[in-house]
N, C-alpha and C. Protein backbone atom coordinates (compact mmCIF):
# COMPACT_ATOMS: atom_id res chain seq x y z
N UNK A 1 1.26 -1.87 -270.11
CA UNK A 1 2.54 -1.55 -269.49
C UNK A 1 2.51 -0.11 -269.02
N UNK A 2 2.68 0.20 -268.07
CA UNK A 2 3.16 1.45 -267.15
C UNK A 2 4.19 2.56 -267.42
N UNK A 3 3.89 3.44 -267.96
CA UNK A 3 4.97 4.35 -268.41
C UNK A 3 5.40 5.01 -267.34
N UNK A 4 6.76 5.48 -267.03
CA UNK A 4 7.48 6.33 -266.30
C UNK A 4 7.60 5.73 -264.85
N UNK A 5 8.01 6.04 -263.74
CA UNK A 5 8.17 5.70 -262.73
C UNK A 5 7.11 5.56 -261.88
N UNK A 6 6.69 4.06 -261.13
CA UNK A 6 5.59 4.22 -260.22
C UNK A 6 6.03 3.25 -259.22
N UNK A 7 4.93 3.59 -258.51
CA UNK A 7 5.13 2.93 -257.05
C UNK A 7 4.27 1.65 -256.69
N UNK A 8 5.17 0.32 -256.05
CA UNK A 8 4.25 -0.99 -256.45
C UNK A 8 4.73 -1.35 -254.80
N UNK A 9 3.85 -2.24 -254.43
CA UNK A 9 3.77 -2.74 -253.28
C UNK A 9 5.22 -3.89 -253.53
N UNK A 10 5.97 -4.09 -252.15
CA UNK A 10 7.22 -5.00 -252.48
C UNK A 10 7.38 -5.36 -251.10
N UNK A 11 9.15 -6.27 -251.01
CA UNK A 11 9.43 -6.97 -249.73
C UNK A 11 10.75 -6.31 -249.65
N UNK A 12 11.35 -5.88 -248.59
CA UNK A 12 13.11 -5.73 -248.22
C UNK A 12 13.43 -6.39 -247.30
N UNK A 13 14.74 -6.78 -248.11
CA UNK A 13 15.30 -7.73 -246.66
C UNK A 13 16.13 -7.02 -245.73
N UNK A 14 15.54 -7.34 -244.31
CA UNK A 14 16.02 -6.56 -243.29
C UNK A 14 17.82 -6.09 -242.84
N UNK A 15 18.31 -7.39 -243.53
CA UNK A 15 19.73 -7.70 -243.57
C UNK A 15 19.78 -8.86 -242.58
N UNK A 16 21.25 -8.67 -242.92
CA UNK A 16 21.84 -10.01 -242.17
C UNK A 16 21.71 -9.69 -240.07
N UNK A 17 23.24 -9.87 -239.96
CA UNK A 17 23.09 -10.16 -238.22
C UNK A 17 22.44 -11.03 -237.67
N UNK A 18 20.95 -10.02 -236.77
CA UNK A 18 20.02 -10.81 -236.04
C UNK A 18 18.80 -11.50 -236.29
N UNK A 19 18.98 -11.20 -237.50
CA UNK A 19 17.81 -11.02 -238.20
C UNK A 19 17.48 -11.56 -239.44
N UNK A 20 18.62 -12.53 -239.89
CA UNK A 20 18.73 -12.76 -241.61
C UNK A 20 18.06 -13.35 -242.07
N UNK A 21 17.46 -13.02 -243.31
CA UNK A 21 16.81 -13.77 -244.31
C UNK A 21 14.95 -12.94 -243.80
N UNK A 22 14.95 -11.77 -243.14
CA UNK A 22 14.03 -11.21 -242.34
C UNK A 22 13.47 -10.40 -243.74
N UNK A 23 11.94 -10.77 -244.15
CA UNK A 23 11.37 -9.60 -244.94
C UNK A 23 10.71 -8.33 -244.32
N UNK A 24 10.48 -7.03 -244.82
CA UNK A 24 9.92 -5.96 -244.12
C UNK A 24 8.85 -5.85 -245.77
N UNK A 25 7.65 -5.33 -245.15
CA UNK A 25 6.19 -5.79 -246.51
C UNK A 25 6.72 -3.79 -246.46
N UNK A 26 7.28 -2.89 -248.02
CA UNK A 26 7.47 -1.79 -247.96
C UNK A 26 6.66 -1.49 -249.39
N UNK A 27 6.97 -0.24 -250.08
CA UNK A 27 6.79 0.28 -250.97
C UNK A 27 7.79 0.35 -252.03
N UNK A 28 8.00 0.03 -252.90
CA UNK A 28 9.56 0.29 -254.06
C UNK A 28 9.03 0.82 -255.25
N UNK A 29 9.96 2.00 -256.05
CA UNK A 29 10.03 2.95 -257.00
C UNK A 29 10.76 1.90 -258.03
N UNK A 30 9.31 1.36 -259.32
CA UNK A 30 9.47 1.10 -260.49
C UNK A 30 9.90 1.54 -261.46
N UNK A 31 10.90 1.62 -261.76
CA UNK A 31 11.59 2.47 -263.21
C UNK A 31 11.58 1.46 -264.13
N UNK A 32 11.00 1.75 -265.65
CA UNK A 32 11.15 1.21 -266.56
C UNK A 32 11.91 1.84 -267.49
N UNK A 33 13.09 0.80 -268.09
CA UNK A 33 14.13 1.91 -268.57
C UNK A 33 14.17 1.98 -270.11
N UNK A 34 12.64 1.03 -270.35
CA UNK A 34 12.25 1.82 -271.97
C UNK A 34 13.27 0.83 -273.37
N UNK A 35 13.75 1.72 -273.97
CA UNK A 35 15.03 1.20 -274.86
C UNK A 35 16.44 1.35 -274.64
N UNK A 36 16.69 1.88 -272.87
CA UNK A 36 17.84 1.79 -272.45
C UNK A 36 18.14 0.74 -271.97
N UNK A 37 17.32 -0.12 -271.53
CA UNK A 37 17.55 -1.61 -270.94
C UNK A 37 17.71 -1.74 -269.76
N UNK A 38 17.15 -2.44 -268.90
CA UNK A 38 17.21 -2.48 -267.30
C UNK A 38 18.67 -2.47 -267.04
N UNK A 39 19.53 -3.32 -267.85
CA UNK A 39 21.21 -3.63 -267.64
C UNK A 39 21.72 -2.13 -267.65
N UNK A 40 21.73 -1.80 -268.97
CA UNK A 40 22.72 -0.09 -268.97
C UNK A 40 21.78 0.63 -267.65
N UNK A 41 20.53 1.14 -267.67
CA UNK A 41 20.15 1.87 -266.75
C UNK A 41 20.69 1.50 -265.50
N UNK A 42 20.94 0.41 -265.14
CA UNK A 42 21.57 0.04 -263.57
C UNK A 42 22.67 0.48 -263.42
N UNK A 43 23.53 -0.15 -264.69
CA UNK A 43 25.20 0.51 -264.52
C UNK A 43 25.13 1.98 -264.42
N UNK A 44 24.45 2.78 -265.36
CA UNK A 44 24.48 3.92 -265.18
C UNK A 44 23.99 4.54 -263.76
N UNK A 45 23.24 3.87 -263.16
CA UNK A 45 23.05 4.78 -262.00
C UNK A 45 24.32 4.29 -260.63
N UNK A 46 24.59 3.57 -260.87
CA UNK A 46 25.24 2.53 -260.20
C UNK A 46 26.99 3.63 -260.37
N UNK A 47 27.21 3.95 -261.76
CA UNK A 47 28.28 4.76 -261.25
C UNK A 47 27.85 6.07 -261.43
N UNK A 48 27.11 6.69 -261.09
CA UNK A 48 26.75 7.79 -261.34
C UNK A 48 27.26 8.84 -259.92
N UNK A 49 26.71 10.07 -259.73
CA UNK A 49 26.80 10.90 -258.39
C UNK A 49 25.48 11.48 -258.10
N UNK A 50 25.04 11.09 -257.25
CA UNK A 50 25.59 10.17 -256.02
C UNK A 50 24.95 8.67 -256.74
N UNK A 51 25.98 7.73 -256.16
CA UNK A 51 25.39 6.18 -257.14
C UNK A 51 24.20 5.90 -256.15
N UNK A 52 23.41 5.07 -256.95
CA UNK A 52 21.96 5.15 -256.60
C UNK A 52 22.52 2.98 -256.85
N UNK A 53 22.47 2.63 -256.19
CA UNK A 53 21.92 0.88 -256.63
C UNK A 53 20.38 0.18 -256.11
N UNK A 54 19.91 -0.72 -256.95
CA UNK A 54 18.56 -1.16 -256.91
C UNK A 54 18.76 -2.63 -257.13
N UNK A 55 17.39 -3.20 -257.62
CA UNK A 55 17.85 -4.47 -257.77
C UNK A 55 16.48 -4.58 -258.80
N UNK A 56 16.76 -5.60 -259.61
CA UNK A 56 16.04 -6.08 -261.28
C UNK A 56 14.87 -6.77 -260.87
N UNK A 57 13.50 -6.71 -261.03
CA UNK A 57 12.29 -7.41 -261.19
C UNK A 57 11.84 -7.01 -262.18
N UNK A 58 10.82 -8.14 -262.67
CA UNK A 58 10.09 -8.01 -264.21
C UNK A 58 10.77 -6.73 -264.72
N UNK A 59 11.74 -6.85 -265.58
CA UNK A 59 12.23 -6.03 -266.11
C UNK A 59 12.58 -4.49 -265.76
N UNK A 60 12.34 -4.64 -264.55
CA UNK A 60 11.93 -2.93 -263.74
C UNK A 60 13.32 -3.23 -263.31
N UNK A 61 13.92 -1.95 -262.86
CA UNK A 61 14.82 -1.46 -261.62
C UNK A 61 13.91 -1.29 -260.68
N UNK A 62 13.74 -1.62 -259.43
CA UNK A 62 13.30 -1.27 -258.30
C UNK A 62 13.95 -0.33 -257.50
N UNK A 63 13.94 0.35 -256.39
CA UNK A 63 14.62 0.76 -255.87
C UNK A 63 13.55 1.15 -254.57
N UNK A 64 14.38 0.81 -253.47
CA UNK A 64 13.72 0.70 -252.13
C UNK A 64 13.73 1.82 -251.12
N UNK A 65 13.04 3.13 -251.09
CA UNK A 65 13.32 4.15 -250.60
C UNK A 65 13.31 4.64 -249.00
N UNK A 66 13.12 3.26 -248.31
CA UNK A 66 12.94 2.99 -247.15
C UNK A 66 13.41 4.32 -246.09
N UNK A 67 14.75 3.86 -246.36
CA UNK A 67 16.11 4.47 -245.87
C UNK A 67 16.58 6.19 -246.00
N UNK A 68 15.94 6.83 -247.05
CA UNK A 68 15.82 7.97 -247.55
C UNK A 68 15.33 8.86 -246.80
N UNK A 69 16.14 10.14 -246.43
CA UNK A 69 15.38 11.28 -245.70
C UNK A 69 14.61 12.59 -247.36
N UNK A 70 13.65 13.47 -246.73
CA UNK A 70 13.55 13.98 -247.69
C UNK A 70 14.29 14.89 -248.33
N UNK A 71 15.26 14.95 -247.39
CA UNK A 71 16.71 15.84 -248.18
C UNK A 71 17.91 14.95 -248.87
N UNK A 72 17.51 13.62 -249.27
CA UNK A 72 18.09 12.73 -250.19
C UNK A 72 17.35 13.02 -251.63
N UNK A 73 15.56 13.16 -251.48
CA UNK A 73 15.10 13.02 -252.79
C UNK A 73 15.57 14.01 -253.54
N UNK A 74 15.74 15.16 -253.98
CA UNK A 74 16.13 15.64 -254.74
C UNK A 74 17.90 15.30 -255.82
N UNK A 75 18.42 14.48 -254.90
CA UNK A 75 20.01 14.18 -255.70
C UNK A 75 19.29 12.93 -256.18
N UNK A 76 18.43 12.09 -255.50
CA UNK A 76 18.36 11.12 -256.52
C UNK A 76 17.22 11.25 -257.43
N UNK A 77 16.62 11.85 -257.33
CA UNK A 77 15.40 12.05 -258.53
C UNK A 77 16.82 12.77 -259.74
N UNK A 78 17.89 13.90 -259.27
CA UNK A 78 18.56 14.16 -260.14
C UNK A 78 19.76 13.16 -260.82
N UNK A 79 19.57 12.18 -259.95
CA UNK A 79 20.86 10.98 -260.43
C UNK A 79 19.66 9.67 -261.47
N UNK A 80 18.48 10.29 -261.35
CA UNK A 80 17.59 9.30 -262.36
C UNK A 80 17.57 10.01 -263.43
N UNK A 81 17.03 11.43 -263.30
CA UNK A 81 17.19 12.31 -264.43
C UNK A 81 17.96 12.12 -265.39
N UNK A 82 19.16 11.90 -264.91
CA UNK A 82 20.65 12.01 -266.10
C UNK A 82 20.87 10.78 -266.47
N UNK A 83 20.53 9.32 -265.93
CA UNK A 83 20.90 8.47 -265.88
C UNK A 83 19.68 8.18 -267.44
N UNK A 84 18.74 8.84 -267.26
CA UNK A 84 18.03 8.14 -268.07
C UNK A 84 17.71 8.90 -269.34
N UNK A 85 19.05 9.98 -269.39
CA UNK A 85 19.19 11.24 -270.58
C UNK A 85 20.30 10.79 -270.81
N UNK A 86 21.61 10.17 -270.47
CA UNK A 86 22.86 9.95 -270.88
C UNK A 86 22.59 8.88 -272.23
């Protein structure tokens, strides 16, 4: 098992509209949330600042950084930080 956060090959769905049910082949940020539990770790980031939402595989939070400029990473590396110290 994989300690701490890593990076695993994954699928996003493009969304709905023109396009639905459309996969994109990306990269997604594995968090394992240890003895906090994939459940609390979600809620917690989920209401956190700024809320961060992901979605549950093999026990991981995923989270799909597609969308992210590099002046996002720092609030959310700090909204994982706390989420996973609270």
């Amino acid at each position: 098992r994989e300690a701490g956060p890593h990076v695993i090959a994954g699928q996003s769905a493009v969304g709905g509209g023109s396009f639905p049910g459309a996969l994109l082949s990306t990269f997604l940020v594995a968090l394992d949330p240890a003895a906090l539990g994939v459940e609390d770790l979600t809620r917690r980031l989920r209401v956190g600042s700024p809320p961060v939402v992901g979605r549950v595989g093999d026990g991981k939070l995923l989270l799909d950084p597609r969308t992210l400029t590099d002046e996002d990473l720092p609030q959310l590396a700090g909204a994982i930080r706390t989420a996973l110290e609270a």
